[in-house]
Protein backbone atom coordinates (compact mmCIF):
# COMPACT_ATOMS: atom_id res chain seq x y z
CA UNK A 1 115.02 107.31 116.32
CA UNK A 2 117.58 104.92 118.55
CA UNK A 3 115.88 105.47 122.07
CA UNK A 4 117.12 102.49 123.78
CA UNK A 5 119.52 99.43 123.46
CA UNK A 6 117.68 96.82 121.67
CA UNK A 7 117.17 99.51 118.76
CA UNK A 8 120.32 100.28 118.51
CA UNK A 9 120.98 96.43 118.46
CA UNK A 10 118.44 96.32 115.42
CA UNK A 11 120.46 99.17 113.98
CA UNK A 12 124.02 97.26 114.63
CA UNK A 13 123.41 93.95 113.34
CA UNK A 14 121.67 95.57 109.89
CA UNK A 15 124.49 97.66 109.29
CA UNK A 16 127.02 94.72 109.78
CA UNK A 17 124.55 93.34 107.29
CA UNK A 18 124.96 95.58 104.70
CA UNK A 19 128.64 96.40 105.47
CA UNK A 20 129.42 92.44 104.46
CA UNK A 21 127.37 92.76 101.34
CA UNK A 22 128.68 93.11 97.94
CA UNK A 23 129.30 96.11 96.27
CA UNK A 24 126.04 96.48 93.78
CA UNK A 25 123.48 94.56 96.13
CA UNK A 26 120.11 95.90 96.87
CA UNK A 27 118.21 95.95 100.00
CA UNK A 28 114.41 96.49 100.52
CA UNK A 29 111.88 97.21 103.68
CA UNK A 30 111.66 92.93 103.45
CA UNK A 31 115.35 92.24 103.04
CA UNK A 32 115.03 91.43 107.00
CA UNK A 33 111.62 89.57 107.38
CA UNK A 34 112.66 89.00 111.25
CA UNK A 35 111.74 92.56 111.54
CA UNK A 36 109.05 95.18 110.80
CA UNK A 37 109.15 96.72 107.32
CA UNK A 38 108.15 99.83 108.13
CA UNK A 39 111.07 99.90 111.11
CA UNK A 40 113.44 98.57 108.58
CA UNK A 41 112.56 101.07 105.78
CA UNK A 42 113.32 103.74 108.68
CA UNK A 43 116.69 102.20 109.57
CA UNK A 44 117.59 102.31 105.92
CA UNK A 45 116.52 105.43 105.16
CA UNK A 46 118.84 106.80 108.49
CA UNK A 47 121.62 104.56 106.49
CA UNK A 48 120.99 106.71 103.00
CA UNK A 49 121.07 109.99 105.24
CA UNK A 50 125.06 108.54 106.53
CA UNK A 51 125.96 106.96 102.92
CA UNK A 52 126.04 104.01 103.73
CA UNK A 53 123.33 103.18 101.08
CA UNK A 54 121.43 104.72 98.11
CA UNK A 55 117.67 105.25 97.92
CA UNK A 56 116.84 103.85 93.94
CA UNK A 57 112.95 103.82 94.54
CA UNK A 58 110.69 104.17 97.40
CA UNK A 59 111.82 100.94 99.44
CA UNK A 60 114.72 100.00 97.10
CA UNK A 61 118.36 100.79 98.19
CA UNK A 62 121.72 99.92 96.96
CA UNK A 63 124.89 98.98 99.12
CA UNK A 64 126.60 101.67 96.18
CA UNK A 65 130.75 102.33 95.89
CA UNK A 66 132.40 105.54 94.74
CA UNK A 67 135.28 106.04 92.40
CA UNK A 68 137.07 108.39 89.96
CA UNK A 69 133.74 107.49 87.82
CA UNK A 70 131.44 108.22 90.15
CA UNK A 71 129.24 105.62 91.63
CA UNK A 72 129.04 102.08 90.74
CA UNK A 73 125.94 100.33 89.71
CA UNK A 74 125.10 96.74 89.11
CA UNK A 75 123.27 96.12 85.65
CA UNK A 76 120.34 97.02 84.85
CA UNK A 77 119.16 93.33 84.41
CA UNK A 78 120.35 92.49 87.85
CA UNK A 79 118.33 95.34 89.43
CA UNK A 80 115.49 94.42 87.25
CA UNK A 81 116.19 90.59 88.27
CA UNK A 82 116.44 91.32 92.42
CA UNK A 83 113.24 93.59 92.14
CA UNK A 84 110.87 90.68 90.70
CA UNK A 85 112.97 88.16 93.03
CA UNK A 86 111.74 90.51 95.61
CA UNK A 87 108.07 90.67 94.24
CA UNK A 88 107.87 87.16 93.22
CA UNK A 89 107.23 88.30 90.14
CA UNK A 90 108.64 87.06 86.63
CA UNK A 91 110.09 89.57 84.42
CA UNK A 92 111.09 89.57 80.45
CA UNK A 93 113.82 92.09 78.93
CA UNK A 94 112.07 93.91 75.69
CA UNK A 95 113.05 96.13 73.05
CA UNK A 96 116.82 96.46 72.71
CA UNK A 97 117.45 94.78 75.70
CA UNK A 98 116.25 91.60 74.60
CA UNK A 99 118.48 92.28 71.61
CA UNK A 100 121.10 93.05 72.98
CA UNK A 101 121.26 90.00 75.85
CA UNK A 102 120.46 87.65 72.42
CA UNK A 103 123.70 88.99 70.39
CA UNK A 104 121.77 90.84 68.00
CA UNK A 105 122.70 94.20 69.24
CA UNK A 106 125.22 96.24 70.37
CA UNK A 107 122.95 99.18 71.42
CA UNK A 108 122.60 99.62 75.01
CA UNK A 109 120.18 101.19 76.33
CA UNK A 110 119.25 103.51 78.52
CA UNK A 111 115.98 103.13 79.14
CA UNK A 112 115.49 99.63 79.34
CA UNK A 113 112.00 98.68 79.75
CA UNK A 114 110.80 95.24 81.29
CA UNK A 115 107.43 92.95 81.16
CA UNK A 116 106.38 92.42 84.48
CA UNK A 117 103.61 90.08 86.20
CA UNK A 118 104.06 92.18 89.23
CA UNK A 119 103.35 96.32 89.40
CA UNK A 120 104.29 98.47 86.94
CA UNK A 121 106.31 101.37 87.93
CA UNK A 122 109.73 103.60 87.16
CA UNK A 123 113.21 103.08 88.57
CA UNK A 124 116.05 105.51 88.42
CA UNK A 125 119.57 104.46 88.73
CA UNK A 126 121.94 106.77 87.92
CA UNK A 127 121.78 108.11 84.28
CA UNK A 128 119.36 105.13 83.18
CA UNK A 129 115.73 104.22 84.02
CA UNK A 130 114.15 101.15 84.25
CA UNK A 131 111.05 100.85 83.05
CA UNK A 132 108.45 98.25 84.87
CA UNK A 133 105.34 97.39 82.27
CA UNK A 134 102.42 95.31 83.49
CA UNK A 135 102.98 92.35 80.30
CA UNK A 136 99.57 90.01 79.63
CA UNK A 137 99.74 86.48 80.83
CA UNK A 138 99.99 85.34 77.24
CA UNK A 139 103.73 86.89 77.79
CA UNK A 140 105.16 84.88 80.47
CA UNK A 141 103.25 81.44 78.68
CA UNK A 142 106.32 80.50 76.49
CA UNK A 143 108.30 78.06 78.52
CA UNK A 144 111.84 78.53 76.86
CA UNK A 145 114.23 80.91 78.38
CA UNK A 146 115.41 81.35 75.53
CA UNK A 147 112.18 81.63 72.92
CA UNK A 148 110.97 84.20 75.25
CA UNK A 149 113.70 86.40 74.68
CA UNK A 150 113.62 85.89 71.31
CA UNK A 151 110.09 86.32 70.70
CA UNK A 152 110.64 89.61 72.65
CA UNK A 153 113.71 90.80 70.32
CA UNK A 154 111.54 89.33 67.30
CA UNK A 155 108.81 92.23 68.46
CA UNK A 156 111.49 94.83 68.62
CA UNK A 157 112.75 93.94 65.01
CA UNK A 158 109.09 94.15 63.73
CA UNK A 159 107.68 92.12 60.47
CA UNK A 160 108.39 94.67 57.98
CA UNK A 161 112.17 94.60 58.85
CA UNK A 162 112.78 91.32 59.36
CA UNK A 163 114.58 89.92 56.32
CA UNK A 164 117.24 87.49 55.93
CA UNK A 165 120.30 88.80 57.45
CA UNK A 166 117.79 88.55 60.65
CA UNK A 167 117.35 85.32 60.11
CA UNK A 168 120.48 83.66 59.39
CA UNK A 169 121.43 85.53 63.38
CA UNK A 170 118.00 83.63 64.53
CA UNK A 171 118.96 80.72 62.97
CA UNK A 172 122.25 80.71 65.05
CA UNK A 173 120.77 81.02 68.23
CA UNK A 174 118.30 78.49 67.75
CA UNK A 175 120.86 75.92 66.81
CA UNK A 176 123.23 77.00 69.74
CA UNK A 177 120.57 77.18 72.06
CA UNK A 178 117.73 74.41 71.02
CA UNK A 179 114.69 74.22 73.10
CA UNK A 180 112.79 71.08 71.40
CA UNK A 181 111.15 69.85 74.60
CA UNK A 182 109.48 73.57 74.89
CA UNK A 183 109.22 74.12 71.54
CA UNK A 184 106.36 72.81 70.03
CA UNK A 185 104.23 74.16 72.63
CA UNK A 186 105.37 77.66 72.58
CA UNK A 187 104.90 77.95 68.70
CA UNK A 188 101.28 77.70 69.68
CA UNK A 189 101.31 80.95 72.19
CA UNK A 190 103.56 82.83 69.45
CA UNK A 191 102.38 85.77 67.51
CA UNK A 192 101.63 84.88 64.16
CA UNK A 193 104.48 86.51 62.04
CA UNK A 194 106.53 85.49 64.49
CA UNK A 195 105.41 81.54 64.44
CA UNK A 196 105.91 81.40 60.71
CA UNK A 197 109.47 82.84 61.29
CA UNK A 198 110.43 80.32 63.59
CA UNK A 199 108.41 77.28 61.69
CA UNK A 200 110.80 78.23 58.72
CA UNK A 201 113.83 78.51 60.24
CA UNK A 202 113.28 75.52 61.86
CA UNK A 203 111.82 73.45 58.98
CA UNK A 204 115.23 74.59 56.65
CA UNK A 205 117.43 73.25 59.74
CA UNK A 206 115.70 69.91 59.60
CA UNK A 207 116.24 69.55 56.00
CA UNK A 208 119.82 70.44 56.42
CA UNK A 209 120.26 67.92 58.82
CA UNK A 210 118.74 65.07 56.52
CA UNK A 211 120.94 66.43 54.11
CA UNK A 212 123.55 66.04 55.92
CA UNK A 213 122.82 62.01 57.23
């Protein structure tokens, strides 16, 4: 591919690049908009063939590091995160995931799965795949960083589980992480079960608080 000097230039100054990045950071065709993607994607793809990176997806690579453990990988959030950076694209954790990053789970998974505005698709990284699903609009309308993860987790626990050992955890991230500016708005964009949940929770921690003045 290098047939004269100013490739090779091209091909020096992006592996100096990628040899000053962080461990666990991802590159794409765009990563360096001062060139051509496709050339780029080419370059990179000559960099997976040396080791120098490692091909996650079809124009997704990761500056990777081996040990005793094998190779190194950032989280799955922060792949998920850099990808809809990428995209510019917004992106909400589901399932145990959104459990999990609340406190209500220890469960990890493996197959994390993610609401996206941008394209769906499938991402493997190592033993785990990420999961890309197209999410409605109505999913990105809640405005609290928060109250979208929660509603999220809230979807994973489903209505006929929920009880009150669910809701005394709720109830403790709501008071350590309050939204009321958001708030009232989002309840209107909530699912149903869900709003009623919420309305409760949040109706008992007002009366608590007169209680208490």
């Amino acid at each position: 591919m290098l047939i004269n000097k100013e490739e090779k230039k091209v091909v020096d100054i992006l592996r100096n690049c990628i040899e000053k990045a962080n461990t666990g950071t991802l590159f794409f065709n765009n990563s360096f908009p001062e060139y051509d993607d496709e050339y780029v994607g080419k370059i990179l793809s000559d960099f997976v063939r040396q080791g120098l990176l490692l091909r996650l997806s079809r124009g997704i690579y990761l500056k990777t590091k081996e040990t005793k453990f094998g190779v190194v990988y950032p989280t799955t959030e922060d792949i998920a995160r850099a990808i809809a950076e990428r995209d510019n694209a917004e992106i909400l954790p589901t399932g145990s995931t959104a459990l999990n990053m609340l406190g209500l789970s220890e469960q990890v998974t493996m197959t994390p799965v993610f609401l996206t505005s941008g394209s769906a698709r499938k991402i493997k990284c190592g033993n785990k795949t990420i999961t890309f699903k197209r999410g409605v609009p109505k999913n990105f309308a809640l405005k609290g960083k928060v109250t979208r993860l929660l509603v999220q987790a809230m979807k994973a626990i489903g209505e006929r589980n929920y009880n009150g050992e669910w809701e005394s955890a709720i109830n403790v991230i709501l008071s350590k992480y309050p939204e009321d500016d958001t708030m009232s708005e989002d309840l209107k964009v909530m699912p149903a079960w869900i709003r009623r949940k919420i309305i409760n929770i949040l109706n008992n921690k007002n009366h608590e608080q007169l209680a208490e003045s």
